[in-house]
Protein backbone atom coordinates (compact mmCIF):
# COMPACT_ATOMS: atom_id res chain seq x y z
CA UNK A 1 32.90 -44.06 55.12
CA UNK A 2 30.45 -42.32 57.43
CA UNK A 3 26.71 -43.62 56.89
CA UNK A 4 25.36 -47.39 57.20
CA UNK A 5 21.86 -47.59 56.04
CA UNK A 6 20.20 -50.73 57.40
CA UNK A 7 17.29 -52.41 56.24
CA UNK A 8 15.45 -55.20 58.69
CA UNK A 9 13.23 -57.05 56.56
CA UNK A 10 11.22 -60.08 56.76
CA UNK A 11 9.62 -61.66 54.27
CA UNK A 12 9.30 -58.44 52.13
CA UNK A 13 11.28 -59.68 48.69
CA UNK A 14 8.40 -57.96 46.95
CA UNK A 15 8.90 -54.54 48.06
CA UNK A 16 12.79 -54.75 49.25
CA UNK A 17 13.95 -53.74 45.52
CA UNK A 18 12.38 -49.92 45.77
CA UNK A 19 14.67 -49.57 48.68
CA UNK A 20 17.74 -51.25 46.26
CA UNK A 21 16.86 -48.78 43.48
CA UNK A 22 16.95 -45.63 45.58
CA UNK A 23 20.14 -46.30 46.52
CA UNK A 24 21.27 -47.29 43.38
CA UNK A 25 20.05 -43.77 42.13
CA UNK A 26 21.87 -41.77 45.23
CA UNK A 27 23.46 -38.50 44.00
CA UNK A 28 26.45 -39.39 46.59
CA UNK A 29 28.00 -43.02 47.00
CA UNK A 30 29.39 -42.94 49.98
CA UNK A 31 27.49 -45.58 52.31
CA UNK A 32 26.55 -49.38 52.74
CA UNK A 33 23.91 -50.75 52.80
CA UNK A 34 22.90 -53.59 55.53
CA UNK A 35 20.43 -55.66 55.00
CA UNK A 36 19.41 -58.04 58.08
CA UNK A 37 17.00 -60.74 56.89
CA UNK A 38 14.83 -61.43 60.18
CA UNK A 39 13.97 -65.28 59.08
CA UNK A 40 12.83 -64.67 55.60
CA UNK A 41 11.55 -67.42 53.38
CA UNK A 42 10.58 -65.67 50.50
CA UNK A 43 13.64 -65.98 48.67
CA UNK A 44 15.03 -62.67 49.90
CA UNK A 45 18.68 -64.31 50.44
CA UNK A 46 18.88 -65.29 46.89
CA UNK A 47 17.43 -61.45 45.07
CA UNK A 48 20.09 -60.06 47.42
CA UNK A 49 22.89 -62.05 46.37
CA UNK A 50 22.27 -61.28 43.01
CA UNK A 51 22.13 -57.91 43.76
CA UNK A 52 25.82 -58.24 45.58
CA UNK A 53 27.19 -59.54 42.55
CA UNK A 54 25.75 -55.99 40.26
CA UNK A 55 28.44 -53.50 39.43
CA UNK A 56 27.45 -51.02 42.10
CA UNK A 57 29.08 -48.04 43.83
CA UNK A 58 28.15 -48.41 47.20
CA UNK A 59 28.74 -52.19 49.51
CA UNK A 60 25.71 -54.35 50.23
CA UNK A 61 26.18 -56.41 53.48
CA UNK A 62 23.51 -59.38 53.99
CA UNK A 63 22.72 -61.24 57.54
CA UNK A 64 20.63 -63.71 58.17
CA UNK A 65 19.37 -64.66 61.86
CA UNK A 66 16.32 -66.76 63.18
CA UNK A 67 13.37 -64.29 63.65
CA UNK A 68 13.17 -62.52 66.49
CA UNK A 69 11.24 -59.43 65.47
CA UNK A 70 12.17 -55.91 64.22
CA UNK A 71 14.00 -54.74 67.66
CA UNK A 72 15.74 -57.74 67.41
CA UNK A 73 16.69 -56.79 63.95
CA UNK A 74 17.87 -53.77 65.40
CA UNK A 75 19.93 -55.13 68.04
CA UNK A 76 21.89 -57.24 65.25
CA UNK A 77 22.21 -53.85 63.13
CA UNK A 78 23.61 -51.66 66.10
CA UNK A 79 26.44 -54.49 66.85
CA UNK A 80 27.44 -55.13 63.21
CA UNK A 81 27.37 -51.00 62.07
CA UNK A 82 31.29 -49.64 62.57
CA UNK A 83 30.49 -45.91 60.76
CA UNK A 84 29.88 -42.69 62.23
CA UNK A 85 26.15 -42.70 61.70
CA UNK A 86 23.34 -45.05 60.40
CA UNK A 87 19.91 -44.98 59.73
CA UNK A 88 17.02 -47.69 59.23
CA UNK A 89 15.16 -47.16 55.72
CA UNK A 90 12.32 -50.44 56.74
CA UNK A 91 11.92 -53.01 54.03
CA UNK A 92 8.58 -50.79 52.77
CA UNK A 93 10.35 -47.63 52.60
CA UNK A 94 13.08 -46.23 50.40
CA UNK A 95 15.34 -42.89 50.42
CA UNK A 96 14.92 -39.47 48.12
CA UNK A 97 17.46 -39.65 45.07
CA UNK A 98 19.68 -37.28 47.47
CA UNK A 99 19.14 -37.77 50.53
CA UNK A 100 22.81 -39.92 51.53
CA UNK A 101 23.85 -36.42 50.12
CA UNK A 102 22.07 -33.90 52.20
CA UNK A 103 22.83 -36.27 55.66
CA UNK A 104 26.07 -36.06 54.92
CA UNK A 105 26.41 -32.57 54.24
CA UNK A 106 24.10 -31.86 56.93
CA UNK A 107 26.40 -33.58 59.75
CA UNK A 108 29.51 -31.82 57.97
CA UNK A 109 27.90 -28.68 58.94
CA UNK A 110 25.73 -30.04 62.25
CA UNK A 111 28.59 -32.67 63.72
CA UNK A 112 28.96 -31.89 67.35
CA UNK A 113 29.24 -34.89 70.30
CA UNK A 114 26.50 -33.09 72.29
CA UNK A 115 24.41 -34.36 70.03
CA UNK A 116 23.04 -37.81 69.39
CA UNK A 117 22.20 -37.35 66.04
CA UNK A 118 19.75 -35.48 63.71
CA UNK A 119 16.07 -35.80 62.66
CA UNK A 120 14.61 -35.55 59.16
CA UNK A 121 11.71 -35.64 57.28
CA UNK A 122 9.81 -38.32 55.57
CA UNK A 123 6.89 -37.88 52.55
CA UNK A 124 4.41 -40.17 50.82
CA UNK A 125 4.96 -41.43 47.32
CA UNK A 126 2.81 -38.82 46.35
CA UNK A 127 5.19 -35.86 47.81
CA UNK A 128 2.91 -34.93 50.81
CA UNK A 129 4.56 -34.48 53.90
CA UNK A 130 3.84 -36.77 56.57
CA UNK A 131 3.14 -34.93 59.68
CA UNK A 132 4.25 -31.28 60.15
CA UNK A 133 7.72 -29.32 59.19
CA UNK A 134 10.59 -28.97 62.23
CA UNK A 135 9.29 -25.51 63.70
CA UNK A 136 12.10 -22.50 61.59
CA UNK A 137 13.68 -21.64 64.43
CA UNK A 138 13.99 -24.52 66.50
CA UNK A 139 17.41 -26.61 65.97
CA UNK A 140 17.51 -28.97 68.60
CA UNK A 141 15.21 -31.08 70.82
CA UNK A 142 14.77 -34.09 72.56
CA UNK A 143 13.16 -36.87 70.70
CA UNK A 144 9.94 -36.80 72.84
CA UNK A 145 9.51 -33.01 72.65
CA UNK A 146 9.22 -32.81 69.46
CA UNK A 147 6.14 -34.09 69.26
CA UNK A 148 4.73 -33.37 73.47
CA UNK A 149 6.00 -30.32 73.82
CA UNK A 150 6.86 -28.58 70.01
CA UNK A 151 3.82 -29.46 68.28
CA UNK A 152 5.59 -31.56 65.53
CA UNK A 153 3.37 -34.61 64.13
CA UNK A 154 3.81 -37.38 62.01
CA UNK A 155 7.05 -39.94 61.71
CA UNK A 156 10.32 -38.60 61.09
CA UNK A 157 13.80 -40.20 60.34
CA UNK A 158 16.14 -40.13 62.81
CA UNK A 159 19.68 -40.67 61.68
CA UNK A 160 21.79 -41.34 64.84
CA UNK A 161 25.90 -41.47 65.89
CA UNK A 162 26.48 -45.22 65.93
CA UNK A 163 28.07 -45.06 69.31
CA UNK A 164 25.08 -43.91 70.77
CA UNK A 165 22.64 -46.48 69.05
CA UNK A 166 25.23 -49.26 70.69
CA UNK A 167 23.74 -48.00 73.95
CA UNK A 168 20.92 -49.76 75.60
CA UNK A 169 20.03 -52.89 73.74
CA UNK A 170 16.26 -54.07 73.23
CA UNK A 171 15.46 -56.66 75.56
CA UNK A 172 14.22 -59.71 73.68
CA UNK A 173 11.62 -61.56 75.51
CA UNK A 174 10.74 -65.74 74.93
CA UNK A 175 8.55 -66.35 72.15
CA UNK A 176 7.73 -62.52 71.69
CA UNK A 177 8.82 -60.72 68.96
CA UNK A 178 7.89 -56.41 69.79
CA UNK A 179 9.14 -53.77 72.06
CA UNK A 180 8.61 -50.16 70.79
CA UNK A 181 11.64 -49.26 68.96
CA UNK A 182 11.24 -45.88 70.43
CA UNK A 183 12.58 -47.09 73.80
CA UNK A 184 16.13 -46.35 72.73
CA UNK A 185 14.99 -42.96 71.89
CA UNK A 186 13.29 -41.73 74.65
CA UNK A 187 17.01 -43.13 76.79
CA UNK A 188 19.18 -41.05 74.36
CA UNK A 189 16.99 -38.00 75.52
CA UNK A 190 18.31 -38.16 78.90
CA UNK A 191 21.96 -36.96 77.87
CA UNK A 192 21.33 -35.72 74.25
CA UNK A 193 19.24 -33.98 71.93
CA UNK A 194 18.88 -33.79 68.28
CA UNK A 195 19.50 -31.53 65.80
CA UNK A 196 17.12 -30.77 63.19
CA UNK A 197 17.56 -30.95 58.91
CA UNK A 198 13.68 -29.56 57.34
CA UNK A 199 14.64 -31.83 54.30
CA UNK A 200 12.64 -35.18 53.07
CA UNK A 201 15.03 -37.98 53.03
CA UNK A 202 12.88 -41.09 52.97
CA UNK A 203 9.28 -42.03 51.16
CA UNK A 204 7.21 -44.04 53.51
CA UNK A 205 4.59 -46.20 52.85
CA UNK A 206 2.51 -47.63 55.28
CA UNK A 207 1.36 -51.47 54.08
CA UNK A 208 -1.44 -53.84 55.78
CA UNK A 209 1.31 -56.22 56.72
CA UNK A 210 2.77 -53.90 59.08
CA UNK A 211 3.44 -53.68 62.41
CA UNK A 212 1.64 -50.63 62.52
CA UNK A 213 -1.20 -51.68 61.16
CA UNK A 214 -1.26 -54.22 63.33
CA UNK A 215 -0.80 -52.83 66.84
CA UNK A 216 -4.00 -54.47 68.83
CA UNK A 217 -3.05 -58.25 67.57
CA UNK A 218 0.79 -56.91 68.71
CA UNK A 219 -0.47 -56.81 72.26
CA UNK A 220 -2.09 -60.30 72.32
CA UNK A 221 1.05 -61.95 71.22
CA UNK A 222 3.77 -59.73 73.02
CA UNK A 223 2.38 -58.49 76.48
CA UNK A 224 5.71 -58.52 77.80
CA UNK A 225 7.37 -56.55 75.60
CA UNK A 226 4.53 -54.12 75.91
CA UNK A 227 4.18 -54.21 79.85
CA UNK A 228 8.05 -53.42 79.90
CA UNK A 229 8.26 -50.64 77.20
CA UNK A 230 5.01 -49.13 79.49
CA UNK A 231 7.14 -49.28 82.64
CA UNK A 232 9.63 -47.50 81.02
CA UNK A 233 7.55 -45.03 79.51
CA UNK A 234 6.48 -43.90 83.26
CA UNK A 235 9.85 -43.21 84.09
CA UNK A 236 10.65 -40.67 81.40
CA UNK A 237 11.17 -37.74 83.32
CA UNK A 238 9.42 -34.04 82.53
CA UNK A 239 5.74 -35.67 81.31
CA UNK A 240 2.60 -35.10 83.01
CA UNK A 241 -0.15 -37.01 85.62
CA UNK A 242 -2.46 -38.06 82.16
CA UNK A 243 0.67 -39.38 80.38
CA UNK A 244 1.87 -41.32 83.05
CA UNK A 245 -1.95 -42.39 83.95
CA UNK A 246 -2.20 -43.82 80.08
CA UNK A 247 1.03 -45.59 80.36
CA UNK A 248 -0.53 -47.15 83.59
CA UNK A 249 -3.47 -48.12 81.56
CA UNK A 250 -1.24 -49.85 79.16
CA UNK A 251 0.71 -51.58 81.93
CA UNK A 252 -2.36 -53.12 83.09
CA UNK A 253 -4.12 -54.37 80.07
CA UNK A 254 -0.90 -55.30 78.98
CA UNK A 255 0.17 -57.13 82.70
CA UNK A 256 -3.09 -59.13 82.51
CA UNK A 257 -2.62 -60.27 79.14
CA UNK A 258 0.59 -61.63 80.09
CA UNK A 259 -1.14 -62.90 82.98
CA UNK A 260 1.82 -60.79 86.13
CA UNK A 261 0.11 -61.25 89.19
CA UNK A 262 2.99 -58.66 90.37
CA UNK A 263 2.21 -56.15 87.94
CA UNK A 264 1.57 -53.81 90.80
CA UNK A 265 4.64 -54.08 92.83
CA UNK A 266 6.73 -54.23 89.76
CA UNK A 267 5.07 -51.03 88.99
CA UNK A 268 7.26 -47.73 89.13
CA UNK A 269 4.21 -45.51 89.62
CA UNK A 270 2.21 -47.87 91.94
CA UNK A 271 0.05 -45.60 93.32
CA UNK A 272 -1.46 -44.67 89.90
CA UNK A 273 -1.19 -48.01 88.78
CA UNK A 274 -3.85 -48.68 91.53
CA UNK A 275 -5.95 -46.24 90.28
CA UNK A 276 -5.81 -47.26 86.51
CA UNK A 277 -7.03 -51.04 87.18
CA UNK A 278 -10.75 -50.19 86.07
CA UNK A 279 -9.58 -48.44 82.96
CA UNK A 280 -6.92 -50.59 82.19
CA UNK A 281 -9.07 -53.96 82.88
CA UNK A 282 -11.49 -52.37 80.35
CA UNK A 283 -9.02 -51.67 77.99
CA UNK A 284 -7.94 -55.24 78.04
CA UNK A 285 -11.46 -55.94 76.77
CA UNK A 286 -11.52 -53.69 74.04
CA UNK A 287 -7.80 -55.14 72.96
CA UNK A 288 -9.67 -58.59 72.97
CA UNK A 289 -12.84 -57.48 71.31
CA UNK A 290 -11.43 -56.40 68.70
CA UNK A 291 -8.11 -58.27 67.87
CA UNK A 292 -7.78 -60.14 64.87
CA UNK A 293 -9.91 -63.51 64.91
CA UNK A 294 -7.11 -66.17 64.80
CA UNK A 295 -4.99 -64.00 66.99
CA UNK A 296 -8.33 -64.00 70.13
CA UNK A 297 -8.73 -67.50 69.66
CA UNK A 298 -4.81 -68.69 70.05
CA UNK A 299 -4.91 -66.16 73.10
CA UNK A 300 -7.78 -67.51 74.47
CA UNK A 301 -6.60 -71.28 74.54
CA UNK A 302 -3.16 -70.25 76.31
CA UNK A 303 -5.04 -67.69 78.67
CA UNK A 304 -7.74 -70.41 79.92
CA UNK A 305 -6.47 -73.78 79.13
């Protein structure tokens, strides 16, 4: 068996079955599926067993662990996956009727260790393409170039080598629960690329509950996680001064959230870290302008009491 297809969810028992059913309708078999329950209490344990005891073609693998957030739910994935290649379908989202087929048949084709894996395409319920098309005749790029330097927009689906994704863990951080999952991608780039498959393999939906809809409240409640995932943003090699000076931005807004009174020497690009106090100090007040109500006020009462 070559593919794992792993699902974090967390309290998401009322979308999780569109996800079940797509795989359920795959034109090839020849996956499992993991399912890593991040803390649910919505009865999610008990719709999967049932499921698990279904006549179905394909093995469904459930694990339960104390929340910890969804890079946590990816570190559990990463250690537990022993096939060539996975890829996360979130608890929102579910696959095409063929796309285990055309990932398989693409790495038949595509396999090759000097790459970490392959991008794809995902689509709305509706069929639209999110974001742009792989450019024809590009086949491989770095994660990050795709979108900085080949003009690609919109979220794709990366399908990665599993000893690859076992590489550099996400850092979990007391009583925070985010680090952008893209950290791991942007430290592939540095010895890899991907190859590219122009086919729709997953329908995305984007709901109010999630983290992405959600990103200014994310900052209140995880500044470290966000302070370190800027620091390593700065270090990615190849960008430019007004990348770098935005990721300083973050770093400060983020470092004074978190209250780091050595934000500056723990700064890689210190210089420009200087230089991005104002803005960042003023981004810190838009963050807490405009962050959810409850979210300000819990802040507030750990920043000042």
């Amino acid at each position: 068996m070559k593919l794992t297809i792993f699902t974090p969810t967390y309290n998401r028992a009322y979308t999780l079955y569109k996800c079940y059913e797509s795989l359920k309708r795959q034109s090839e078999k020849n996956f499992k599926w993991l399912i890593i329950d991040d803390g649910s209490s919505d009865g999610t344990e008990k719709m999967v067993e049932k499921w698990k005891g279904e006549k179905n073609d394909f093995d469904i693998l459930y694990y339960y662990q104390k929340n910890q957030g969804m890079h946590g739910a990816h570190n559990t994935a990463y250690s537990l996956i022993d096939t060539e290649l996975n890829v996360c379908i979130d608890s929102d989202d579910y696959m095409t009727d063929d796309a285990v087929e055309k990932i398989l048949k693409f790495w038949q084709t595509n396999k090759d260790k000097k790459i970490c894996g392959f991008a794809a395409l995902n689509a709305k319920e509706n069929g639209e393409l999110i974001g742009t098309r792989f450019p024809k005749d590009l086949k491989t790029s770095k994660s990050f170039e795709l979108y900085s330097k080949h003009g690609v927009r919109g979220d794709k689906k990366f399908i990665y080598r599993t000893e690859i994704t076992k590489l550099y863990p996400y850092p979990l951080f007391k009583g925070e629960k985010y680090v952008g999952l893209d950290y791991k991608y942007k430290k592939y780039d540095l010895d890899y690329e991907l190859a590219l498959m122009n086919e729709v393999v997953c329908i995305v939906e984007y709901l109010e509950d999630g983290s992405s809809k959600n990103m200014l409240n994310q900052y209140l409640k995880n500044p470290k996680g966000f302070s370190f995932y800027r620091k390593e943003n700065m270090k990615y090699p190849n960008t430019g001064l007004l990348y770098k000076y935005k990721e300083c931005i973050h770093y400060v807004a983020s470092s004074i959230i978190c209250k780091n009174k050595s934000f500056l020497k723990e700064s890689p690009l210190k210089i420009l870290t200087f230089l991005a106090l104002p803005a960042g100090y003023i981004f810190f007040l838009y963050i807490l302008k405009n962050a959810g109500e409850d979210n300000k006020g819990a802040f507030l009462w750990k920043y000042f009491i």
